[in-house]
C-alpha atoms as a PDB file:
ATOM      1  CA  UNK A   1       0.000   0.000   0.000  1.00  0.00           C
ATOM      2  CA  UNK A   2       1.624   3.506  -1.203  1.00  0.00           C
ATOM      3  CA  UNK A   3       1.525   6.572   0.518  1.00  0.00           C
ATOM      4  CA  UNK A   4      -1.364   7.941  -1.140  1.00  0.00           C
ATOM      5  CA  UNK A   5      -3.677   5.092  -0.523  1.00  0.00           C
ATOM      6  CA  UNK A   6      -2.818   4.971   3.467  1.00  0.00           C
ATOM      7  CA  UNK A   7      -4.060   8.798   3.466  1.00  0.00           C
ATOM      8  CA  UNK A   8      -7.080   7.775   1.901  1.00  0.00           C
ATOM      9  CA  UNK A   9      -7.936   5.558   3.987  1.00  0.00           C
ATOM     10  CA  UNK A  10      -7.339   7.361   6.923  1.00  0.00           C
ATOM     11  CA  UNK A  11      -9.331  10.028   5.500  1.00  0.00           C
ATOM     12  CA  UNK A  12     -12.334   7.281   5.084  1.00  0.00           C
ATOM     13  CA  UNK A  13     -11.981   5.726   8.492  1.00  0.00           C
ATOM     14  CA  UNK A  14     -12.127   8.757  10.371  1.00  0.00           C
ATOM     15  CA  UNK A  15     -14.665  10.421   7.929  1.00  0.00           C
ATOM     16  CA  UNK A  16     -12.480  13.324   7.173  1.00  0.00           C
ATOM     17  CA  UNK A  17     -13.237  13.191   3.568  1.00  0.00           C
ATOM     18  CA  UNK A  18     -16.891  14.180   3.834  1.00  0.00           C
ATOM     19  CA  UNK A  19     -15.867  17.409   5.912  1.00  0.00           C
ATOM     20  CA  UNK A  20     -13.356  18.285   2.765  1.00  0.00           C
ATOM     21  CA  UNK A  21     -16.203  17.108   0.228  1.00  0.00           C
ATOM     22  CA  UNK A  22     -18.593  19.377   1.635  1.00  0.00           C
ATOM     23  CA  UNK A  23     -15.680  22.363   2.556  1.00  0.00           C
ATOM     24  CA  UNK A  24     -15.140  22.652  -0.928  1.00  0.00           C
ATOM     25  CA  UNK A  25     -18.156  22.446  -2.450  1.00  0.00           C
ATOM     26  CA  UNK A  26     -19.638  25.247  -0.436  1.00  0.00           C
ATOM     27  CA  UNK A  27     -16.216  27.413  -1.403  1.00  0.00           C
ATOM     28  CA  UNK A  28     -16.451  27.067  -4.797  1.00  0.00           C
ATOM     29  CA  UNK A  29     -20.675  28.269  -4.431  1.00  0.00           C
ATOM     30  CA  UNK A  30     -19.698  31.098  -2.228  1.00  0.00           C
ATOM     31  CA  UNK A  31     -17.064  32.246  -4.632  1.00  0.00           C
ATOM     32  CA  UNK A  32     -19.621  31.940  -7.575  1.00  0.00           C
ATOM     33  CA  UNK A  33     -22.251  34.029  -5.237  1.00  0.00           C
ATOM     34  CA  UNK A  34     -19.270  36.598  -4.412  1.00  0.00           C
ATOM     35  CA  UNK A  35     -18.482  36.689  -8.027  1.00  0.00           C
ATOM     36  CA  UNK A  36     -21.625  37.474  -9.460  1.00  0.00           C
ATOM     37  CA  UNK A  37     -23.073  39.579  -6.816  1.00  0.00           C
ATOM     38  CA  UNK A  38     -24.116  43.056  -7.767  1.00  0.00           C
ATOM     39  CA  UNK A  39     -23.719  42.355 -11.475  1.00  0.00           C
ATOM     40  CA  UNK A  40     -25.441  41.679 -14.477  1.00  0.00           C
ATOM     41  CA  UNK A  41     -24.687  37.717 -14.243  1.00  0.00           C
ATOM     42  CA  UNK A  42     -27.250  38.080 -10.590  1.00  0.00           C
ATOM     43  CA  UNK A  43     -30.260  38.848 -12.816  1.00  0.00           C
ATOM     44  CA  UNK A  44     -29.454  36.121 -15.564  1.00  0.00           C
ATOM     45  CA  UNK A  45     -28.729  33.176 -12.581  1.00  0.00           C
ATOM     46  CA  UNK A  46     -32.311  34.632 -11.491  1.00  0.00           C
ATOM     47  CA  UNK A  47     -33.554  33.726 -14.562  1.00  0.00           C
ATOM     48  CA  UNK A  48     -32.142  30.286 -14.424  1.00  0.00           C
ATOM     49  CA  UNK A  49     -33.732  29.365 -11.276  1.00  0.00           C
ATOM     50  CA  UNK A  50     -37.323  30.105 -12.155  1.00  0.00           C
ATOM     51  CA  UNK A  51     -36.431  27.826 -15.425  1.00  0.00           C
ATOM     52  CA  UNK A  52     -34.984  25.121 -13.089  1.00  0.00           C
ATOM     53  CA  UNK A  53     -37.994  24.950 -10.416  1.00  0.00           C
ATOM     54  CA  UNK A  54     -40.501  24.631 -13.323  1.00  0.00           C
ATOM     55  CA  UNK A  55     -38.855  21.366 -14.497  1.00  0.00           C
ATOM     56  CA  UNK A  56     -40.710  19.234 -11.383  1.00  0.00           C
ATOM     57  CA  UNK A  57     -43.841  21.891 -11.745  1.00  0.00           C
ATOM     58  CA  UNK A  58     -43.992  20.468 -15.431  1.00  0.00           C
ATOM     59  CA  UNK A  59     -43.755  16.885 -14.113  1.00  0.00           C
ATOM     60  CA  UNK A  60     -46.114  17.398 -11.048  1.00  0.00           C
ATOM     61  CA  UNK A  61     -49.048  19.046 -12.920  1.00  0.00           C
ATOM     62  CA  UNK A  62     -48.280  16.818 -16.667  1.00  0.00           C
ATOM     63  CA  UNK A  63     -47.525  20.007 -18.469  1.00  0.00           C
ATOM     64  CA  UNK A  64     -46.213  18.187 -21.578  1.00  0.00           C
ATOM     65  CA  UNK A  65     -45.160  20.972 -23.578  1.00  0.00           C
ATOM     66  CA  UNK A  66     -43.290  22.631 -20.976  1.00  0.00           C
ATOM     67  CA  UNK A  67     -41.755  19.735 -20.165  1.00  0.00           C
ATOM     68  CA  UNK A  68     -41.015  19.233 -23.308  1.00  0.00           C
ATOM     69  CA  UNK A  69     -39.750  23.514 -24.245  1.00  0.00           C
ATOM     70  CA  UNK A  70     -37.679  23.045 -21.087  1.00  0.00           C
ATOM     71  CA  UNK A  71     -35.842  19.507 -21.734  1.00  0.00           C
ATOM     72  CA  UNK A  72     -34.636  20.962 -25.122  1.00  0.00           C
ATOM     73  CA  UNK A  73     -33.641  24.349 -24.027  1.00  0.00           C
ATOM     74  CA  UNK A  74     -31.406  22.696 -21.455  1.00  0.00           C
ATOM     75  CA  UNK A  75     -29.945  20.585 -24.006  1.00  0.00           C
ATOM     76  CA  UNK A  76     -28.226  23.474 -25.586  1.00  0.00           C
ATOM     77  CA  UNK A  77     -28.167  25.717 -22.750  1.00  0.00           C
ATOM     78  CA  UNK A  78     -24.494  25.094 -21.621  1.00  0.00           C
ATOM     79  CA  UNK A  79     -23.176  26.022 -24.638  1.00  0.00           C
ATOM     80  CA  UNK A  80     -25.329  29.590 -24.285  1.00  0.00           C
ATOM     81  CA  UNK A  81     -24.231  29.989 -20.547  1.00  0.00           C
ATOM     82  CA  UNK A  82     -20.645  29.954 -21.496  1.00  0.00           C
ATOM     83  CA  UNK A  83     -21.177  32.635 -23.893  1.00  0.00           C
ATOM     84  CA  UNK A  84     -23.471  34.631 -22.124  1.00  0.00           C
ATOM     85  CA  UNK A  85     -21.173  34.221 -18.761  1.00  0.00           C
ATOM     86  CA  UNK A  86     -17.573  34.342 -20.502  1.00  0.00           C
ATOM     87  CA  UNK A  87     -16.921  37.460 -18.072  1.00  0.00           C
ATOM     88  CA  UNK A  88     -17.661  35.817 -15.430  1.00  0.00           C
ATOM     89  CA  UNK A  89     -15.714  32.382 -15.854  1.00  0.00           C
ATOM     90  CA  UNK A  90     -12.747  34.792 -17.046  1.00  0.00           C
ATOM     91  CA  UNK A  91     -13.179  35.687 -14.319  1.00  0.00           C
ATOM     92  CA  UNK A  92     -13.768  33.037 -11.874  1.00  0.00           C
ATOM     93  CA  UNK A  93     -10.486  31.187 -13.659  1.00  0.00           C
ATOM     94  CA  UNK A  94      -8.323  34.442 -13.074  1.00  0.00           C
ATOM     95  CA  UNK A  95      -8.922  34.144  -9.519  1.00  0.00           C
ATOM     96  CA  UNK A  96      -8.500  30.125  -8.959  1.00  0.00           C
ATOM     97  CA  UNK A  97      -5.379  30.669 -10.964  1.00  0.00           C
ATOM     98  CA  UNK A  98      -3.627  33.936  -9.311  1.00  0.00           C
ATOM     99  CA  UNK A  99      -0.100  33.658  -8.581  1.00  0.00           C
ATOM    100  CA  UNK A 100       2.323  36.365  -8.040  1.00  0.00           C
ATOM    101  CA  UNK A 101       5.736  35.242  -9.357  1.00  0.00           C
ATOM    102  CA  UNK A 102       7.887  38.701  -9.137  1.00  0.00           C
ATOM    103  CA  UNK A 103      10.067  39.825  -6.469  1.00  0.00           C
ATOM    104  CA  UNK A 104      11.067  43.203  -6.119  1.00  0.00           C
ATOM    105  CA  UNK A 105      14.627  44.429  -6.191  1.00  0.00           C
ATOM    106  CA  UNK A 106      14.293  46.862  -3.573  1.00  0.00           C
ATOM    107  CA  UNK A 107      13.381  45.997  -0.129  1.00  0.00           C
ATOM    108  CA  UNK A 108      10.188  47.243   1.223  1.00  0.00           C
ATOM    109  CA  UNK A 109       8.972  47.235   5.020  1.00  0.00           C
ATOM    110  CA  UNK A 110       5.886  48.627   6.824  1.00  0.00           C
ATOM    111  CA  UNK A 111       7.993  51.881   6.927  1.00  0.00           C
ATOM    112  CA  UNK A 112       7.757  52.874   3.463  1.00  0.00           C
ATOM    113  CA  UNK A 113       4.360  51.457   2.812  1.00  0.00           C
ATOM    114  CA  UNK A 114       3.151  54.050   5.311  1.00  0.00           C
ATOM    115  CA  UNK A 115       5.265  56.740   4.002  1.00  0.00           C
ATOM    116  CA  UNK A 116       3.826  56.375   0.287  1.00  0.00           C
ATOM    117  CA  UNK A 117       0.213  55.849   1.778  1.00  0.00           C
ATOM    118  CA  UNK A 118       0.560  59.755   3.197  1.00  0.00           C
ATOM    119  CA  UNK A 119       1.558  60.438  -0.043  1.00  0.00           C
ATOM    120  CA  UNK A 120      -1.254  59.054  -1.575  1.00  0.00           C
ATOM    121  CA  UNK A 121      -4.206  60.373   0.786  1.00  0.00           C
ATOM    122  CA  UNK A 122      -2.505  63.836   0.890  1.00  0.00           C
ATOM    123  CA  UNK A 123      -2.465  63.761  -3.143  1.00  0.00           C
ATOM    124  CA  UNK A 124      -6.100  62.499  -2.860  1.00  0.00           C
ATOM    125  CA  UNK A 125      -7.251  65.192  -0.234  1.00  0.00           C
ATOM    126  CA  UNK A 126      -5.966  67.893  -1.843  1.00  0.00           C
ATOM    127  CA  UNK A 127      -7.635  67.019  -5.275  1.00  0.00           C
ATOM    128  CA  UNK A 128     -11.331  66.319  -3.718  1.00  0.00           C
ATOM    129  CA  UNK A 129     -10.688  69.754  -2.006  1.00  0.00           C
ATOM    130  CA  UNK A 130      -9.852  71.542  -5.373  1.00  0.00           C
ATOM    131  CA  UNK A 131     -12.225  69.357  -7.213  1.00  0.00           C
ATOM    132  CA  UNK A 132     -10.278  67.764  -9.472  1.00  0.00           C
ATOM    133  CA  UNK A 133     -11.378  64.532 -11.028  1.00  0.00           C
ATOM    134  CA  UNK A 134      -8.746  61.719 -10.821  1.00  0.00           C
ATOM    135  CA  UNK A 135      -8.929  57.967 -10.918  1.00  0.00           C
ATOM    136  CA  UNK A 136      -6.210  55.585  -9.621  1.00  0.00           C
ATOM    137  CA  UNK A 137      -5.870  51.801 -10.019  1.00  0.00           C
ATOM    138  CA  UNK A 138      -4.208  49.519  -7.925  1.00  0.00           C
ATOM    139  CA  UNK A 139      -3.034  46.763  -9.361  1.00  0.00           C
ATOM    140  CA  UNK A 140      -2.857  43.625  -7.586  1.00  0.00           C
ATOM    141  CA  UNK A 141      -2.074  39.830  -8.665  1.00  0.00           C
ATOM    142  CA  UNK A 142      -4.178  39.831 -12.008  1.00  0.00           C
ATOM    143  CA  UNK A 143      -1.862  41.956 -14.477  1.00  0.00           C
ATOM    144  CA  UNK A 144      -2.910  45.090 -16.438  1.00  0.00           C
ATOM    145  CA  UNK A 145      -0.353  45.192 -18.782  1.00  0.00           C
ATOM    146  CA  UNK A 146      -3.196  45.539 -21.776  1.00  0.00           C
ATOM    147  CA  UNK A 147      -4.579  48.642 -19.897  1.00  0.00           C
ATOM    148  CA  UNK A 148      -1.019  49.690 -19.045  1.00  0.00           C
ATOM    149  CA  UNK A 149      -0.331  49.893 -22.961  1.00  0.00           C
ATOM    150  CA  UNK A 150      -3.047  52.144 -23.456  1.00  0.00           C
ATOM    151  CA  UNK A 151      -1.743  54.918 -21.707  1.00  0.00           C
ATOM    152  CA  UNK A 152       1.731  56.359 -21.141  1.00  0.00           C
ATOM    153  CA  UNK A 153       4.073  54.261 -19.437  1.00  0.00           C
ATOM    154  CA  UNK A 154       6.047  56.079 -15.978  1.00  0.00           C
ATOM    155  CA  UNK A 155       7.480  53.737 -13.986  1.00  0.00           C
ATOM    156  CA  UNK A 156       8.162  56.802 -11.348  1.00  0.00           C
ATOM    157  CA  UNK A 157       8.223  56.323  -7.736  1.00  0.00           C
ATOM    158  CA  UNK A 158       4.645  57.488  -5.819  1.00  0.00           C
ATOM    159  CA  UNK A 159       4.349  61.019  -4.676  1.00  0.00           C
ATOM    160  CA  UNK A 160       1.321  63.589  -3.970  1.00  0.00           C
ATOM    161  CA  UNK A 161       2.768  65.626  -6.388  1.00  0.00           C
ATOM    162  CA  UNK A 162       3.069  63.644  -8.951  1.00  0.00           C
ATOM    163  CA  UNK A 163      -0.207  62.740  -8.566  1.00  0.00           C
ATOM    164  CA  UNK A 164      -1.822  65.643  -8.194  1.00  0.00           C
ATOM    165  CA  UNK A 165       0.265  66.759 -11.715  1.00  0.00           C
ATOM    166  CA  UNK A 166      -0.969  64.198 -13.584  1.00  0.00           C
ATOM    167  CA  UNK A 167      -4.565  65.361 -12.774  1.00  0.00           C
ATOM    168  CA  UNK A 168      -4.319  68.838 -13.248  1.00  0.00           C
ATOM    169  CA  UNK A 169      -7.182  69.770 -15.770  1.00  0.00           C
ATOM    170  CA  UNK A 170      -5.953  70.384 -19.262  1.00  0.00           C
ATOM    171  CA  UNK A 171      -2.249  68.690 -19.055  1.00  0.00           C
ATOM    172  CA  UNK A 172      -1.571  65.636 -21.456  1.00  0.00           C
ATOM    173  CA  UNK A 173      -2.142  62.973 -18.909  1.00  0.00           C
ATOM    174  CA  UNK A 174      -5.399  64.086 -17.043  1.00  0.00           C
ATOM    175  CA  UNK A 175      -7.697  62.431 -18.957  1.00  0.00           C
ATOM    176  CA  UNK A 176      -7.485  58.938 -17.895  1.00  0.00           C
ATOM    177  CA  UNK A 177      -6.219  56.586 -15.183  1.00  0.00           C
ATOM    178  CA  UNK A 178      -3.129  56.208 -13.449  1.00  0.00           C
ATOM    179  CA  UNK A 179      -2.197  52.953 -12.280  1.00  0.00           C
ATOM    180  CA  UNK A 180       0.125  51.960  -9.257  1.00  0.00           C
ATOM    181  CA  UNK A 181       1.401  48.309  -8.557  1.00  0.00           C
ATOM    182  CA  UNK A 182       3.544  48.304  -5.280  1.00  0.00           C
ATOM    183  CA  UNK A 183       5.112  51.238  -5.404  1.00  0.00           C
ATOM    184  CA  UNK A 184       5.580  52.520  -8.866  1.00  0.00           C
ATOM    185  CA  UNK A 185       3.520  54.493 -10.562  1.00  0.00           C
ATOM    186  CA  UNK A 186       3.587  52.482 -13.819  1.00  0.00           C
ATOM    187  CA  UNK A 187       1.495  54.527 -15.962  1.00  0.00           C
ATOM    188  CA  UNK A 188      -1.172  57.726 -16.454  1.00  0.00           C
ATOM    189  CA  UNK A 189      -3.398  58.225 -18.681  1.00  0.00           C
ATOM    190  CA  UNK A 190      -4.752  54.805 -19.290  1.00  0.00           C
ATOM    191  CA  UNK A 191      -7.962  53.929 -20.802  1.00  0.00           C
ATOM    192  CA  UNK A 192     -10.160  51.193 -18.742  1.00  0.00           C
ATOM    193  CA  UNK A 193     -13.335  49.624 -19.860  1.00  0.00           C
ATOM    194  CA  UNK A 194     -16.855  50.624 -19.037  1.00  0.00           C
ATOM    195  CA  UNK A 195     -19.008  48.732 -16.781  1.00  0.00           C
ATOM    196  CA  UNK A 196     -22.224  46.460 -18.355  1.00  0.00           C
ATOM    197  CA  UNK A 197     -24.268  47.117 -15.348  1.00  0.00           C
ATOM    198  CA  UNK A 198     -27.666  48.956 -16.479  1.00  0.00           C
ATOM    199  CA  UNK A 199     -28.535  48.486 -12.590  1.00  0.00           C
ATOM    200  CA  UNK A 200     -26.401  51.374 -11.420  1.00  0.00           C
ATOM    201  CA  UNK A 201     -27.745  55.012 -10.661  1.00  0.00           C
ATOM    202  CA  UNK A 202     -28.083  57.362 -13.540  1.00  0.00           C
ATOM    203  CA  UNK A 203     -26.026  59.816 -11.528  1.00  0.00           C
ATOM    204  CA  UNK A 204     -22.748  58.178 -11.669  1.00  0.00           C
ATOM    205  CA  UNK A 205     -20.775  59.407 -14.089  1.00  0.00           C
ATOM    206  CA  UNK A 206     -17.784  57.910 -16.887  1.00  0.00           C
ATOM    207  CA  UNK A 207     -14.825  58.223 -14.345  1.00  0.00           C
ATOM    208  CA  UNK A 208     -17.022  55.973 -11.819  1.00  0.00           C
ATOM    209  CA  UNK A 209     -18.019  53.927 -14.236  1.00  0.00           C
ATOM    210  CA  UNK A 210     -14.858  53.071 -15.819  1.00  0.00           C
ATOM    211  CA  UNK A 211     -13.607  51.950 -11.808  1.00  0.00           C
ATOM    212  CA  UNK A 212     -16.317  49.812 -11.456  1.00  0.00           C
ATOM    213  CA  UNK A 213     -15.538  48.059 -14.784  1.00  0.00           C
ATOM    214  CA  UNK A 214     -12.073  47.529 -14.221  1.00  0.00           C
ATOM    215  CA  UNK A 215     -12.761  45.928 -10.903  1.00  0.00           C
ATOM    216  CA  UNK A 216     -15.328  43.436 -12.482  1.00  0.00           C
ATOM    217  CA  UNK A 217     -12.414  42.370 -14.759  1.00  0.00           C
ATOM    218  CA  UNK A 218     -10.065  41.996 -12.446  1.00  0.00           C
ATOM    219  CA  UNK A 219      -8.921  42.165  -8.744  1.00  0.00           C
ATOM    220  CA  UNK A 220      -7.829  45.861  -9.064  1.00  0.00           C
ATOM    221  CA  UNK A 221      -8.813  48.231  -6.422  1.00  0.00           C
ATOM    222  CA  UNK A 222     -10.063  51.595  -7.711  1.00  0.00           C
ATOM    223  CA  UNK A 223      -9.580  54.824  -5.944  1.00  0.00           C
ATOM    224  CA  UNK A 224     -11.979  58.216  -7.407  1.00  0.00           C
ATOM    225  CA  UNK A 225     -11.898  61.216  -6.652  1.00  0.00           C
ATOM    226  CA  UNK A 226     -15.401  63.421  -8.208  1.00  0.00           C
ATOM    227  CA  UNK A 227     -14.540  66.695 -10.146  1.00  0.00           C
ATOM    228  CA  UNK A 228     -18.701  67.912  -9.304  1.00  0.00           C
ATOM    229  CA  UNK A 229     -18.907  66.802  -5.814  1.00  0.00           C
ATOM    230  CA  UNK A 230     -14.952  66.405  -4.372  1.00  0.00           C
ATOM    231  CA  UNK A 231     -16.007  62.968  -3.041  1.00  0.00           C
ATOM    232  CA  UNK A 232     -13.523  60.549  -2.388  1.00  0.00           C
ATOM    233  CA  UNK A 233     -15.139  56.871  -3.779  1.00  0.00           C
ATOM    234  CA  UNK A 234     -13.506  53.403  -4.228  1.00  0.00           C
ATOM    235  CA  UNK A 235     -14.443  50.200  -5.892  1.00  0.00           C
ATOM    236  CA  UNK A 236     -13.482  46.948  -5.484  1.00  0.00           C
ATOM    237  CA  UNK A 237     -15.029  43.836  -7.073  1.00  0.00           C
ATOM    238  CA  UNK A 238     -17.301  45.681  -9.025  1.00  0.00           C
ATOM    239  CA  UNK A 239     -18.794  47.606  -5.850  1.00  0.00           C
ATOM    240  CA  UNK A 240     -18.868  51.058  -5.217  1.00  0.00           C
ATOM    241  CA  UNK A 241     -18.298  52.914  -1.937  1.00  0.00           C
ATOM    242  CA  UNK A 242     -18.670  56.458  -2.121  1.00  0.00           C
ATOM    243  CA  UNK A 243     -17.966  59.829  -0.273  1.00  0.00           C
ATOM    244  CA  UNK A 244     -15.358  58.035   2.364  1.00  0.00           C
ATOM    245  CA  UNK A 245     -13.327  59.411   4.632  1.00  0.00           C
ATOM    246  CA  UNK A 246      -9.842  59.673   5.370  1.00  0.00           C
ATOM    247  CA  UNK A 247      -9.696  57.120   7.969  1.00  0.00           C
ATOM    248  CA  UNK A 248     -11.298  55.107   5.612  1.00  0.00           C
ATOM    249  CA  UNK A 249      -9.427  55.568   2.927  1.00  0.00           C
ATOM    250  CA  UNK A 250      -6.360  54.972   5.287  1.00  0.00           C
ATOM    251  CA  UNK A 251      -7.773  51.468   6.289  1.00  0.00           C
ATOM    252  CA  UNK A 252      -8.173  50.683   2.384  1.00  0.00           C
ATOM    253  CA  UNK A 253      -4.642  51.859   1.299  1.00  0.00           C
ATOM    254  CA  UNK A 254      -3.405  49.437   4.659  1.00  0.00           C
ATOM    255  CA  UNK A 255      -4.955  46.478   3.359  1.00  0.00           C
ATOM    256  CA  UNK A 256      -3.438  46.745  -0.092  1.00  0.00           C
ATOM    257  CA  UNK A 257      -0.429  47.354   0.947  1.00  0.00           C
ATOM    258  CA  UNK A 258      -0.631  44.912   3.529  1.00  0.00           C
ATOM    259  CA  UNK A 259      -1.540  42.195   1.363  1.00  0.00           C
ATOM    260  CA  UNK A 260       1.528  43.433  -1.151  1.00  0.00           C
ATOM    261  CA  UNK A 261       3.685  42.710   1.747  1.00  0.00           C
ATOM    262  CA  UNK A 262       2.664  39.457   2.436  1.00  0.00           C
ATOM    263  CA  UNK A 263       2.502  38.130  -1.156  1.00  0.00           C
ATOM    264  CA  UNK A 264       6.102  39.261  -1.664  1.00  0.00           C
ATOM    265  CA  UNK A 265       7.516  37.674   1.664  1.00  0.00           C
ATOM    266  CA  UNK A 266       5.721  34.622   0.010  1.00  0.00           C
ATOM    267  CA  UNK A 267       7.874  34.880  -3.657  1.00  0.00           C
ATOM    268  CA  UNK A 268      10.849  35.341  -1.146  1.00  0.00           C
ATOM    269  CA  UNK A 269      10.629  32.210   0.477  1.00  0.00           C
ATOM    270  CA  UNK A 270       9.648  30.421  -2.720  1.00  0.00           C
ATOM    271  CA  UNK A 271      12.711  31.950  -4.442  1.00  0.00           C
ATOM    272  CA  UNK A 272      15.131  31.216  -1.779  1.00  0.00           C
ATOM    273  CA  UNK A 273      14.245  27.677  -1.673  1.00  0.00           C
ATOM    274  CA  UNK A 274      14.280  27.773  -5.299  1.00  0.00           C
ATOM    275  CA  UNK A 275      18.238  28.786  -5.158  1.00  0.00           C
ATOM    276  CA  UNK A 276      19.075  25.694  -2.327  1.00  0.00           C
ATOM    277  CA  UNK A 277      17.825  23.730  -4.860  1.00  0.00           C
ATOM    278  CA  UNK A 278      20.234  24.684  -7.374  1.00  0.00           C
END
C-alpha cells in the first residue's frame, strides 16, 4: 500500500473526507455568489432558477409541452451559458489561478508602505478639495499590462505631487487613469473599460463607471476622486463605496499594501528555496 492510498484511507476511516467534500463544495458556491453579486450575471442566474424549479412543476401538474420547451432548451443551454457568462468564468479562472511570481529588487517594510500611503491620501485630499477629477488603479495579482499599454508608461516612484500633476485639468495625462502596482507608478493616462451594469444610478458618471468596470475584470482596487462633488469613492469587485473618509481611505490603502507585503515575503521564500535547490 503507497503513501497515497494509506491517506485515503485514513481520510475514510475517520470520515475526514466528507468534511473536505462538503468544505469545498460550499467554497467554490460562495465564490460563484461573491463573483456574481451586484452584477449583471445576478439577474441572468435569477432567470435560471425560475427555469430550473418549473422542471418538477412540469412533471407534477403533466404540463407536456413545458416539459417538453424546457428539456430541449437545457440541451443546448451550456453552450449559451458559457457565452453569455464568458466574463464571469474569465473571471472566476483568473482568480483560482492567481499567482504572483515577481520579487522586487528593492526591499520594502511597513515603513515605506506608510510613508507612500501619506503620499497618496494627501495627493487624494488635496484634489477632492480643489475638485479635481482623478482615478487611480491599484493593481494587484491579475496583471494590467493591456490597460497599461493604453496609456503612457512612468514607472516613477509614488508622490502627492506627482499625482496631483498628472490630474491637473488640461495637461496631457489628465484624462485617464493612473495605475500603481507596489510602489511605482507604472502609468497615467490609461484607458479602462466601461461597466455592463444597467442596474447602477443614472447619476454616476464615466470616471465611476470606468472603476467599477475595471474591478469586475479583475482584482484591481479603484480609488476616485469626483470633479462635481470632491467625493472621495472606491471600488473593489465591481462595488462602489462612495464619499469616504480619510480614515477610511487609510484602512483601504493598509490592506493593499498589507496584502503586497505578504505576497512578496511569500515569492521570497519560494525563491530562496528555489536557489538551495540549485
Amino acid at each position: 500500500m503507497n503513501m497515497m492510498e494509506r491517506i485515503k484511507l485514513i481520510f475514510s476511516n475517520i470520515g475526514l473526507n466528507t468534511f473536505v467534500d462538503i468544505g469545498i463544495v460550499y467554497y467554490v458556491l460562495y465564490r460563484g455568489y461573491i463573483l456574481i453579486r451586484d452584477m449583471r450575471a445576478k439577474q441572468l442566474v435569477k432567470g435560471i432558477v425560475l427555469l430550473v424549479s418549473l422542471i418538477p412543476i412540469s412533471k407534477i401538474f403533466d404540463l407536456y409541452m413545458v416539459k417538453f420547451i424546457l428539456d430541449n432548451t437545457f440541451q443546448v443551454g451550456v453552450i449559451a451559458l458559457v457565452i453569455v457568462f464568458q466574463p464571469e468564468i474569465r473571471k472566476a479562472l483568473e482568480y483560482l489561478g492567481r499567482t504572483s511570481f515577481t520579487l522586487s529588487n528593492i526591499e520594502k517594510n511597513a515603513e515605506t508602505s506608510q510613508k507612500i500611503i501619506k503620499e497618496i491620501i494627501s495627493a487624494a485630499t488635496s484634489l477632492a478639495r480643489q475638485k479635481i477629477g482623478a482615478l487611480i488603479i491599484f493593481e494587484k495579482q491579475i496583471g494590467l499590462n493591456d490597460i497599461i499599454e493604453s496609456g503612457t508608461k512612468l514607472d516613477a516612484n509614488i508622490s502627492s505631487g506627482l499625482l496631483i500633476n498628472i490630474f491637473i485639468p488640461n495637461t496631457p495625462l489628465h484624462d485617464g487613469a493612473v495605475i500603481i502596482k507596489d510602489y511605482t507608478v507604472r502609468a497615467a493616462g490609461c484607458f479602462l473599460p466601461l461597466t455592463e451594469n444597467n442596474l447602477l444610478s443614472k447619476d454616476i458618471g464615466t470616471r465611476h463607471r470606468a472603476a467599477i468596470g475595471m474591478t469586475e475584470k479583475s482584482d484591481a482596487v479603484a480609488l476616485i476622486v469626483s470633479e462635481e462633488t470632491g467625493y472621495i469613492s472606491y471600488a473593489v469587485e465591481g462595488r462602489l463605496y462612495r464619499n469616504i473618509q480619510n480614515t477610511e481611505l487609510e484602512n483601504l490603502l493598509s490592506g493593499i499594501y498589507a496584502e503586497n507585503e505578504k505576497i512578496n515575503l511569500i515569492d521570497k521564500w519560494r525563491n530562496r528555496n528555489e536557489d538551495k535547490k540549485r
